[in-house]
ModelCIF file with pLDDT and N, C-alpha, C, O atoms, coordinates in Angstrom:
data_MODEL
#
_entry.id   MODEL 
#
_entity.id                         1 
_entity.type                       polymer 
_entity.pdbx_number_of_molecules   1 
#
_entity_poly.entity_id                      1 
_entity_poly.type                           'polypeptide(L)' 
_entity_poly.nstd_linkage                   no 
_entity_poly.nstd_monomer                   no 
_entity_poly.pdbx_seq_one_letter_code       
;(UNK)(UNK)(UNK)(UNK)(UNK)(UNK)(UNK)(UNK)(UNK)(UNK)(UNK)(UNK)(UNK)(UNK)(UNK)(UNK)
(UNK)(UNK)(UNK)(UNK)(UNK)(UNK)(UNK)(UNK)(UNK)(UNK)(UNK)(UNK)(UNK)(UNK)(UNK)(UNK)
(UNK)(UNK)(UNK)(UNK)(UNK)(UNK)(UNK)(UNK)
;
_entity_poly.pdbx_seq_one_letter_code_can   XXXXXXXXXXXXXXXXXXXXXXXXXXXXXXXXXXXXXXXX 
_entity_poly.pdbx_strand_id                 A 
#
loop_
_entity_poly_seq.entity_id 
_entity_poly_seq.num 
_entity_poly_seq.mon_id 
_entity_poly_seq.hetero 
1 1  UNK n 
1 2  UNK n 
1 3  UNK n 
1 4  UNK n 
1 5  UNK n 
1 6  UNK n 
1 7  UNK n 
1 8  UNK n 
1 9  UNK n 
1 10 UNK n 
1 11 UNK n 
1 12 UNK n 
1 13 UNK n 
1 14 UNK n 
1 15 UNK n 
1 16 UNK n 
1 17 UNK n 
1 18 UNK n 
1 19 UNK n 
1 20 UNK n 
1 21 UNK n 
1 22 UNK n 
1 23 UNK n 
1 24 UNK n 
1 25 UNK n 
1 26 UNK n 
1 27 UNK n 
1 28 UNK n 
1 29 UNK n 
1 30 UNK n 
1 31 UNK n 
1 32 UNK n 
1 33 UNK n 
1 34 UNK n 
1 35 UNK n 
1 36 UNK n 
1 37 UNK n 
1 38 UNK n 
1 39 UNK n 
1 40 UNK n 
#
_struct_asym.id          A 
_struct_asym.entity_id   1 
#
loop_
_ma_qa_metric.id 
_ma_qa_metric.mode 
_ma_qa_metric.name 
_ma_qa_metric.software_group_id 
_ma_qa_metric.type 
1 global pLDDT . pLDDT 
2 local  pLDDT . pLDDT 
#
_ma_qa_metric_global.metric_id      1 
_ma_qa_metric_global.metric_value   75.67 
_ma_qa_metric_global.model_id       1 
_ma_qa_metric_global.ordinal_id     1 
#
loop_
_ma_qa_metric_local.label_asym_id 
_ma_qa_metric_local.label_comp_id 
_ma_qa_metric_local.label_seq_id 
_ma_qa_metric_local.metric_id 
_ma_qa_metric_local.metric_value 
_ma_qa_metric_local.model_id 
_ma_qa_metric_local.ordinal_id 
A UNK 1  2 78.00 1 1  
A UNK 2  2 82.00 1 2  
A UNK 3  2 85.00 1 3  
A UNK 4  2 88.00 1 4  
A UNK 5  2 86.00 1 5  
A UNK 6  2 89.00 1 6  
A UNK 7  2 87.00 1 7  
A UNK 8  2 88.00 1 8  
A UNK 9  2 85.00 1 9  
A UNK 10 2 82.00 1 10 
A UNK 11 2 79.00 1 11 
A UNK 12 2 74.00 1 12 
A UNK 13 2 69.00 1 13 
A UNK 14 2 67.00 1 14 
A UNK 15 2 57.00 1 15 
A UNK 16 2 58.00 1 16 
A UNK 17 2 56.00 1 17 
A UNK 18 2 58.00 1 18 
A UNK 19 2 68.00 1 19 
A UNK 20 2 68.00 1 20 
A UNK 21 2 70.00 1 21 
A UNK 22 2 72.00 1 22 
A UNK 23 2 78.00 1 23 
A UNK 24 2 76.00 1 24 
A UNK 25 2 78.00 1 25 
A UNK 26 2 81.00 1 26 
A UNK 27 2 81.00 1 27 
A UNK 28 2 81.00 1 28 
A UNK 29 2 81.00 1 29 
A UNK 30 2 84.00 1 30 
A UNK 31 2 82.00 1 31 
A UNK 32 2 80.00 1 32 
A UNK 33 2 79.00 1 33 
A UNK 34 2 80.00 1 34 
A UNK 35 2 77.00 1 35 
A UNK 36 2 74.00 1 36 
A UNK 37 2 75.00 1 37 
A UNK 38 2 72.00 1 38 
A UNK 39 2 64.00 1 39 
A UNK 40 2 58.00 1 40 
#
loop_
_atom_site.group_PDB 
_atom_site.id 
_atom_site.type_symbol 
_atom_site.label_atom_id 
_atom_site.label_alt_id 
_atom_site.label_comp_id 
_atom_site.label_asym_id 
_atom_site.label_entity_id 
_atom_site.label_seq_id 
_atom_site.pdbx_PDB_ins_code 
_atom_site.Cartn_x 
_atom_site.Cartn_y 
_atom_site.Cartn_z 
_atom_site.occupancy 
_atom_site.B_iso_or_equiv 
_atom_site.pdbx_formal_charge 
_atom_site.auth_seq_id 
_atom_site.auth_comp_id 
_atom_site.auth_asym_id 
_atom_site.auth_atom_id 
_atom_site.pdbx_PDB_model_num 
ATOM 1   N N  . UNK A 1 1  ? 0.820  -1.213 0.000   1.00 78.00 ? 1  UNK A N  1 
ATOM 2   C CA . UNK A 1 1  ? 0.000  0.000  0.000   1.00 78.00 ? 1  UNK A CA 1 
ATOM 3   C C  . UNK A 1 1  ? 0.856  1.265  0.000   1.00 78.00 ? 1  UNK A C  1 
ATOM 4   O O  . UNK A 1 1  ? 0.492  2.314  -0.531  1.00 78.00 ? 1  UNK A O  1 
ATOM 5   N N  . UNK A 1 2  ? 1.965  1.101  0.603   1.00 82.00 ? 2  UNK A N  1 
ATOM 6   C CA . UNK A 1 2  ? 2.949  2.408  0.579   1.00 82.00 ? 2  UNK A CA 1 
ATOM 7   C C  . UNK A 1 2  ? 4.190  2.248  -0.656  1.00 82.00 ? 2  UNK A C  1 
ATOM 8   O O  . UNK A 1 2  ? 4.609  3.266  -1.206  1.00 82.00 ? 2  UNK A O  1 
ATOM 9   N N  . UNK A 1 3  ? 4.573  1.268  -0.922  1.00 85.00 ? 3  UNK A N  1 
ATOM 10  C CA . UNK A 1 3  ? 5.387  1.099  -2.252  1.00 85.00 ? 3  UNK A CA 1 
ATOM 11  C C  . UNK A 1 3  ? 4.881  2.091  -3.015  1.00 85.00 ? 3  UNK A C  1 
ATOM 12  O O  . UNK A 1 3  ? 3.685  2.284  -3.234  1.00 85.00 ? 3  UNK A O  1 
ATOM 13  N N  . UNK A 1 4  ? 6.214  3.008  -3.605  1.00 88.00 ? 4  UNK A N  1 
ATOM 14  C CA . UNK A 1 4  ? 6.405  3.208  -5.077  1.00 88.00 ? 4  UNK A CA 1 
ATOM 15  C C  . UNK A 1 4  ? 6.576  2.332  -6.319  1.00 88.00 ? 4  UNK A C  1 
ATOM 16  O O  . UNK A 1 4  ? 6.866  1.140  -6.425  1.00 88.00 ? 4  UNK A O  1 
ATOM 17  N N  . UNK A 1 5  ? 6.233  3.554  -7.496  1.00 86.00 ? 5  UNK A N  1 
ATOM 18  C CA . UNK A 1 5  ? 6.924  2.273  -8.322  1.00 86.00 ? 5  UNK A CA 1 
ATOM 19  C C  . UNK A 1 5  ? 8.597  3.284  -8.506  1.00 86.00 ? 5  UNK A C  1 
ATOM 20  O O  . UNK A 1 5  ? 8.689  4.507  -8.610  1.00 86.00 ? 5  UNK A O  1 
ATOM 21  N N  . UNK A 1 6  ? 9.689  2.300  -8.496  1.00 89.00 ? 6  UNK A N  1 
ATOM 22  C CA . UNK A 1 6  ? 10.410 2.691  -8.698  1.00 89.00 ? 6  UNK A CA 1 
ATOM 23  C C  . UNK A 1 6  ? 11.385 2.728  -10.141 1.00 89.00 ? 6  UNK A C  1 
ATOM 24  O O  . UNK A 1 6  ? 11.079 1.641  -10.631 1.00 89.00 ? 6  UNK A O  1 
ATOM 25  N N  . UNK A 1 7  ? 11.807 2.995  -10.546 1.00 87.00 ? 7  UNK A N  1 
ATOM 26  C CA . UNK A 1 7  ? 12.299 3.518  -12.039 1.00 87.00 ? 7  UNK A CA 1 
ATOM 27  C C  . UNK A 1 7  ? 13.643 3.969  -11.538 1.00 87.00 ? 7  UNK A C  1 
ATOM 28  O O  . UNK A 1 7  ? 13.819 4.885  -10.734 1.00 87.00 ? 7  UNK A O  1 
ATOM 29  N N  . UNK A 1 8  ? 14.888 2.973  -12.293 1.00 88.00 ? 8  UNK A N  1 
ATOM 30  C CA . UNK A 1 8  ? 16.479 3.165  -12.444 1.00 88.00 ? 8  UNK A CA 1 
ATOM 31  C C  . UNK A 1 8  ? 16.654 3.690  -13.760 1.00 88.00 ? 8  UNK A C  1 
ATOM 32  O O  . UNK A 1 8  ? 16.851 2.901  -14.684 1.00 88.00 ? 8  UNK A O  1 
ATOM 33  N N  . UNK A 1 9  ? 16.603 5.008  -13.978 1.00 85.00 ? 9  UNK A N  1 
ATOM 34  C CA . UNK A 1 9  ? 16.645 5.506  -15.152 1.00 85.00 ? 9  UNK A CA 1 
ATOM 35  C C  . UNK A 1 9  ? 18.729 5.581  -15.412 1.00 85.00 ? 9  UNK A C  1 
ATOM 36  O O  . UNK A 1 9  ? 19.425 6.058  -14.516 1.00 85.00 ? 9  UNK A O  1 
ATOM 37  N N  . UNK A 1 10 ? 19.083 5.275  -16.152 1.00 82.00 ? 10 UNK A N  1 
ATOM 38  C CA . UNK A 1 10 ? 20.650 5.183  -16.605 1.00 82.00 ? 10 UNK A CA 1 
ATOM 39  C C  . UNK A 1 10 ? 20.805 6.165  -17.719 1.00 82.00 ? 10 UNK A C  1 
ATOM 40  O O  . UNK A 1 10 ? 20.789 5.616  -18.821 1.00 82.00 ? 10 UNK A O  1 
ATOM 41  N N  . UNK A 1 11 ? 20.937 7.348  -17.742 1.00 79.00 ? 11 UNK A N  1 
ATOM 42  C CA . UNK A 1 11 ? 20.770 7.909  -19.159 1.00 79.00 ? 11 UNK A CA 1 
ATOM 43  C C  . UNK A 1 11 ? 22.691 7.500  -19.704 1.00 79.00 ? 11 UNK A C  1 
ATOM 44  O O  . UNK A 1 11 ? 22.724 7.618  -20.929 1.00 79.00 ? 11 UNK A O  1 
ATOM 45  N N  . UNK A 1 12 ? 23.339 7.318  -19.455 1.00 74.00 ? 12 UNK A N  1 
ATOM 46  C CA . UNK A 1 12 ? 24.223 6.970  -20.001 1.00 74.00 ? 12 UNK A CA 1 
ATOM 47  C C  . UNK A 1 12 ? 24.770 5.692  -20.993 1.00 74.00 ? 12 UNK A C  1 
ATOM 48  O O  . UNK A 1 12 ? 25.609 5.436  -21.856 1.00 74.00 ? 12 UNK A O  1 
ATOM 49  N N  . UNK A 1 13 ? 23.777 5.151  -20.294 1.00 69.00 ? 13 UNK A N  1 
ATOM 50  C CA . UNK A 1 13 ? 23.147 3.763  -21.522 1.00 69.00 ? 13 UNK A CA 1 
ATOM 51  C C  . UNK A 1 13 ? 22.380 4.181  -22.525 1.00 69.00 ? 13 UNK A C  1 
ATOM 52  O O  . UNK A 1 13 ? 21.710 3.573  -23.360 1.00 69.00 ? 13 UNK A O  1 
ATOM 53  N N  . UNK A 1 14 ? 22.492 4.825  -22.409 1.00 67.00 ? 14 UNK A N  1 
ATOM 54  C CA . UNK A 1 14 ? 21.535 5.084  -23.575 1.00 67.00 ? 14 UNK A CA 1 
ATOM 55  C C  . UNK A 1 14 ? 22.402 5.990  -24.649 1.00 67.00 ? 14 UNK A C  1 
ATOM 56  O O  . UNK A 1 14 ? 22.679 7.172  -24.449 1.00 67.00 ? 14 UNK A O  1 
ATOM 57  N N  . UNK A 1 15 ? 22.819 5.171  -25.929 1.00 57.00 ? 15 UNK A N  1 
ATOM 58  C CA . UNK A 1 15 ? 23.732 5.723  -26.825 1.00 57.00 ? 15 UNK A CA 1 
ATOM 59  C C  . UNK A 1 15 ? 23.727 7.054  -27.298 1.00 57.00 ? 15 UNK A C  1 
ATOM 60  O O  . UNK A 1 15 ? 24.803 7.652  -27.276 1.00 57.00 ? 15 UNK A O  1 
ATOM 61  N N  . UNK A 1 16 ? 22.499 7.760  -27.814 1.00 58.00 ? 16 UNK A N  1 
ATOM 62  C CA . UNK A 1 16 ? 21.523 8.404  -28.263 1.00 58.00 ? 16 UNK A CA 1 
ATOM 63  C C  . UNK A 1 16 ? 21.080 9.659  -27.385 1.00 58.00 ? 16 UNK A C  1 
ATOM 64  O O  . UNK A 1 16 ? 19.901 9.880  -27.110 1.00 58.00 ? 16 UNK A O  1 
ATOM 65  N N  . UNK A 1 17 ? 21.760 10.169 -27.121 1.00 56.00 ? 17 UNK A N  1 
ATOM 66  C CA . UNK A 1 17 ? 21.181 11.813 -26.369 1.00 56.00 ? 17 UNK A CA 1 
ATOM 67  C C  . UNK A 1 17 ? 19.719 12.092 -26.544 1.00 56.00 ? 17 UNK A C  1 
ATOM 68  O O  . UNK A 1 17 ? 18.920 12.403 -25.661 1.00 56.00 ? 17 UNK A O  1 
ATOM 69  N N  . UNK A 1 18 ? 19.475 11.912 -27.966 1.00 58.00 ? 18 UNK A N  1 
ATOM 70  C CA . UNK A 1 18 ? 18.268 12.532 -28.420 1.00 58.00 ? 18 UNK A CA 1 
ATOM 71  C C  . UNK A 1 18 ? 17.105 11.783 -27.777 1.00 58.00 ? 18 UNK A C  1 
ATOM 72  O O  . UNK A 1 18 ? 15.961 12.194 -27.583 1.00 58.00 ? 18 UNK A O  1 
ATOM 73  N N  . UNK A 1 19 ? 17.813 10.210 -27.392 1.00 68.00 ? 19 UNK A N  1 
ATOM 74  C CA . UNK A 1 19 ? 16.821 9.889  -26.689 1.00 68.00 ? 19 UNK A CA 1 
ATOM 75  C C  . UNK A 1 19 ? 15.900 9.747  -25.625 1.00 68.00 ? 19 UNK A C  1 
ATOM 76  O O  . UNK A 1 19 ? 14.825 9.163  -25.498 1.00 68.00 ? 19 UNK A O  1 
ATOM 77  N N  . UNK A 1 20 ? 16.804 10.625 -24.702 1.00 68.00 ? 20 UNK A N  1 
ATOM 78  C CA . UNK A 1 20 ? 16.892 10.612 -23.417 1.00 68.00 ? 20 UNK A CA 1 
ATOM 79  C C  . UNK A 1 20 ? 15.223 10.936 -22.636 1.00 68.00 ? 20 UNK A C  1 
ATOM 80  O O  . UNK A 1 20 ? 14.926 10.608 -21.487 1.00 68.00 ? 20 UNK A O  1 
ATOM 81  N N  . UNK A 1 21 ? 14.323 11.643 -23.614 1.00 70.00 ? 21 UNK A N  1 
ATOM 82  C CA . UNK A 1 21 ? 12.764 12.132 -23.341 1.00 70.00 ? 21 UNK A CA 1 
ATOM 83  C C  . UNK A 1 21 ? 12.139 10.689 -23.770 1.00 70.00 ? 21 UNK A C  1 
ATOM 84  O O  . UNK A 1 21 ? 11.519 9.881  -23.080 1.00 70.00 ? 21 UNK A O  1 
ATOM 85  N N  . UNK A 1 22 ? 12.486 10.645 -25.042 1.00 72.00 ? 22 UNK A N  1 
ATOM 86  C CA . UNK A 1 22 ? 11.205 8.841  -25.437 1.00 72.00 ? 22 UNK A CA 1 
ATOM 87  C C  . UNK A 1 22 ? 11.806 7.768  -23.874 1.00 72.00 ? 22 UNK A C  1 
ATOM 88  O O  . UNK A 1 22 ? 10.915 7.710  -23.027 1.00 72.00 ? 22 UNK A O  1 
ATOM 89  N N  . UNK A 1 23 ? 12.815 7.175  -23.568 1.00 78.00 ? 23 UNK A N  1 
ATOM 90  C CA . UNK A 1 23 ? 13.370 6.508  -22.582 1.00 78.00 ? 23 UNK A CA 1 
ATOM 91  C C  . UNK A 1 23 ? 12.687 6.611  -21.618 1.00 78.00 ? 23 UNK A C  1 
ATOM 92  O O  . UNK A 1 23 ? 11.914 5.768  -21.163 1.00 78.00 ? 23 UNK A O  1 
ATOM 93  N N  . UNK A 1 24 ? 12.914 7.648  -21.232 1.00 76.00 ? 24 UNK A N  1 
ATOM 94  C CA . UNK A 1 24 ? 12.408 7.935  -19.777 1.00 76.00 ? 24 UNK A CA 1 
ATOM 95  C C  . UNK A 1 24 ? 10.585 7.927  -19.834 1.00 76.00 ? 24 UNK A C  1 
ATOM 96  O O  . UNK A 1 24 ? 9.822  7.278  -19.118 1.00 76.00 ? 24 UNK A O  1 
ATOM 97  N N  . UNK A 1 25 ? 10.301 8.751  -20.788 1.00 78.00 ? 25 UNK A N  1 
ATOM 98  C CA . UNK A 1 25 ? 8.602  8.046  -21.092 1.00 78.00 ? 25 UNK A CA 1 
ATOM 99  C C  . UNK A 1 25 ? 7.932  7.166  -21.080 1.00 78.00 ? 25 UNK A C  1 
ATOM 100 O O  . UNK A 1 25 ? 6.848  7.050  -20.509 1.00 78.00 ? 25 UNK A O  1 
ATOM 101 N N  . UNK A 1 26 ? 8.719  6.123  -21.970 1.00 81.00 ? 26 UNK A N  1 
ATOM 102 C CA . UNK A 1 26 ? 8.896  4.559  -22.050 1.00 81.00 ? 26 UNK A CA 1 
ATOM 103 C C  . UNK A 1 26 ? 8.768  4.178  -20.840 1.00 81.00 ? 26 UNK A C  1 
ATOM 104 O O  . UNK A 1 26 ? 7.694  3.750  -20.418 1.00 81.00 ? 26 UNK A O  1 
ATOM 105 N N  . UNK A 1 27 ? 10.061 4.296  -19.954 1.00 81.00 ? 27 UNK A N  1 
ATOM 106 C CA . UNK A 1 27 ? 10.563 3.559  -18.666 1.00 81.00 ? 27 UNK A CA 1 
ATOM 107 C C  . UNK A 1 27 ? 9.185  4.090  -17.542 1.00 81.00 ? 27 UNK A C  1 
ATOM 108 O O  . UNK A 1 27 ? 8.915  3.386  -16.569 1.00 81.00 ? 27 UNK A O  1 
ATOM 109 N N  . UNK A 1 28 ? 8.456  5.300  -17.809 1.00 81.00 ? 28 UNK A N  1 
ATOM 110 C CA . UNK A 1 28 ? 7.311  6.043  -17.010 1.00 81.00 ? 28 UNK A CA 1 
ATOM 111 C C  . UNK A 1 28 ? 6.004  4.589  -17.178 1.00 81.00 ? 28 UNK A C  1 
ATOM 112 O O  . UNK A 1 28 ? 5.545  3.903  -16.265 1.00 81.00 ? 28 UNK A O  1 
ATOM 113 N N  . UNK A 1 29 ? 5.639  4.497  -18.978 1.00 81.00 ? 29 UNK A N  1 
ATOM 114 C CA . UNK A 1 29 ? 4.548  4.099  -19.534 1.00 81.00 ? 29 UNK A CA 1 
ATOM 115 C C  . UNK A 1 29 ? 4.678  2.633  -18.868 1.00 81.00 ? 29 UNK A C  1 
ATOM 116 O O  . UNK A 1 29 ? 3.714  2.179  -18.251 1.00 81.00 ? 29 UNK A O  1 
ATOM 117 N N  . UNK A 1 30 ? 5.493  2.131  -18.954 1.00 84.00 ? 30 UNK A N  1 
ATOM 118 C CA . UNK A 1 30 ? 5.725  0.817  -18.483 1.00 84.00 ? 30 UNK A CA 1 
ATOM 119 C C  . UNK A 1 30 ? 5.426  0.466  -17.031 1.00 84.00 ? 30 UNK A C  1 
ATOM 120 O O  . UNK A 1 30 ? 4.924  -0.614 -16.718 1.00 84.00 ? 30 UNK A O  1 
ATOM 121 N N  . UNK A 1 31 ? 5.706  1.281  -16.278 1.00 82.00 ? 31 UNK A N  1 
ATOM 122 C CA . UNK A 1 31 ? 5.430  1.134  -14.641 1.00 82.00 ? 31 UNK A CA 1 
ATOM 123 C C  . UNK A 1 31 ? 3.937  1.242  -14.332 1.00 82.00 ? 31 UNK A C  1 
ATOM 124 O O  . UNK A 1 31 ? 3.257  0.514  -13.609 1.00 82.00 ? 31 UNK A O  1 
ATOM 125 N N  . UNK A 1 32 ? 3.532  2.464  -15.142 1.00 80.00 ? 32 UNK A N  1 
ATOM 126 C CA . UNK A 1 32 ? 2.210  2.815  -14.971 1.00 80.00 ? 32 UNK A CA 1 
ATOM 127 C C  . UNK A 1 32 ? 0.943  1.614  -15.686 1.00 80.00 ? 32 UNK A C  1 
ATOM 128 O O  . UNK A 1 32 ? -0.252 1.719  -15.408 1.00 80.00 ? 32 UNK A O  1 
ATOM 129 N N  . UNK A 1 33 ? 1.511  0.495  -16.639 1.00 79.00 ? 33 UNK A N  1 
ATOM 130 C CA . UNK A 1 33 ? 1.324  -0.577 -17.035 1.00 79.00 ? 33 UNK A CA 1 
ATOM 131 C C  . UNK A 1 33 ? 1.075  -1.638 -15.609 1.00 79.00 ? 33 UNK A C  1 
ATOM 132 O O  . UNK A 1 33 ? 0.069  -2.236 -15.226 1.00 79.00 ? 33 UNK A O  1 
ATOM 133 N N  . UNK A 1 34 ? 2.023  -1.580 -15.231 1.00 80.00 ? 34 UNK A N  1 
ATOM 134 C CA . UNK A 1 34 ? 2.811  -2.485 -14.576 1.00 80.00 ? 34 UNK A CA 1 
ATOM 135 C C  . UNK A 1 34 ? 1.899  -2.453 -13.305 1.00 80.00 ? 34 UNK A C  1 
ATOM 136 O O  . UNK A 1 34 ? 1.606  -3.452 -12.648 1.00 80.00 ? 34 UNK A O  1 
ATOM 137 N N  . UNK A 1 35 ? 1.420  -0.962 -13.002 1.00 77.00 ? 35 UNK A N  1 
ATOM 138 C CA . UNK A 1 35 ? 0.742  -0.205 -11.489 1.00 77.00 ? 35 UNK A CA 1 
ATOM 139 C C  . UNK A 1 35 ? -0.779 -1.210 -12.022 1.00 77.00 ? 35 UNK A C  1 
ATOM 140 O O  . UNK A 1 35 ? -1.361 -2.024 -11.304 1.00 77.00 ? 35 UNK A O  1 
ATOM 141 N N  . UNK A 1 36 ? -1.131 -0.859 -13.401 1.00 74.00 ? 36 UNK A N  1 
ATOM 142 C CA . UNK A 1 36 ? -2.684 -1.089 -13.383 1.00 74.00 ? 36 UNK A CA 1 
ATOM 143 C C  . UNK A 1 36 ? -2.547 -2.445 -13.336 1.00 74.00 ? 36 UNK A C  1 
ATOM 144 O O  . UNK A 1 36 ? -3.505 -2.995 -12.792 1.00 74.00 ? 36 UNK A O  1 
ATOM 145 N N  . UNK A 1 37 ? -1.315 -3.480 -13.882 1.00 75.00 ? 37 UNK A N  1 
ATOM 146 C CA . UNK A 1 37 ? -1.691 -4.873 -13.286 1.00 75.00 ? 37 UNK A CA 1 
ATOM 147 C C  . UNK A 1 37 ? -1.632 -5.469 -12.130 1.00 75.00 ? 37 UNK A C  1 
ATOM 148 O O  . UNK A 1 37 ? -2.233 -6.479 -11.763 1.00 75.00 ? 37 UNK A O  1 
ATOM 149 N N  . UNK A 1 38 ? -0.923 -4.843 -11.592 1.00 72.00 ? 38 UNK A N  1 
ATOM 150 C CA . UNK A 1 38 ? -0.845 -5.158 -9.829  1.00 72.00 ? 38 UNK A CA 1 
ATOM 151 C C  . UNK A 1 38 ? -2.201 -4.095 -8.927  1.00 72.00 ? 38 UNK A C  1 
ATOM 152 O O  . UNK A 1 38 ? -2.171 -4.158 -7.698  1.00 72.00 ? 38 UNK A O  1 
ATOM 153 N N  . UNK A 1 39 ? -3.131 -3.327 -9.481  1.00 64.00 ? 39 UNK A N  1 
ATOM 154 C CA . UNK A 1 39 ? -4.429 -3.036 -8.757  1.00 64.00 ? 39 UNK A CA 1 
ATOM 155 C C  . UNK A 1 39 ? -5.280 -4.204 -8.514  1.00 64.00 ? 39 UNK A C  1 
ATOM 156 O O  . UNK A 1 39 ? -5.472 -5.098 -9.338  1.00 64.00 ? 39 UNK A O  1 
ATOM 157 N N  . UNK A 1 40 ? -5.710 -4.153 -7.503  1.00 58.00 ? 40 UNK A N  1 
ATOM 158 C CA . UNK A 1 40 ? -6.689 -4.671 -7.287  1.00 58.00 ? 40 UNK A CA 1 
ATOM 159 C C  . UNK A 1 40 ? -7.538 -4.275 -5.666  1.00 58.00 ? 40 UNK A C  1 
ATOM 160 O O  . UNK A 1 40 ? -8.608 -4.813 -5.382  1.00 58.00 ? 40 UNK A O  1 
#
């Protein structure tokens, strides 16, 4: 009930500068995925 979701964002893995906004969106969309399958 008190858990976050937590997110290890690495921007240095990530080859691609430009990518650094889609990534982190991605890495957002996915948790928030992740939140609605673990509701109940």
């Amino acid at each position: 009930a008190q858990r976050p979701a937590v997110i290890h964002f690495r921007p240095w893995l990530i080859g691609n500068r430009d990518a650094l906004i889609s990534s982190l969106f991605t890495e957002l969309s996915n948790q928030l995925d992740q939140v609605a399958l673990d509701a109940g």
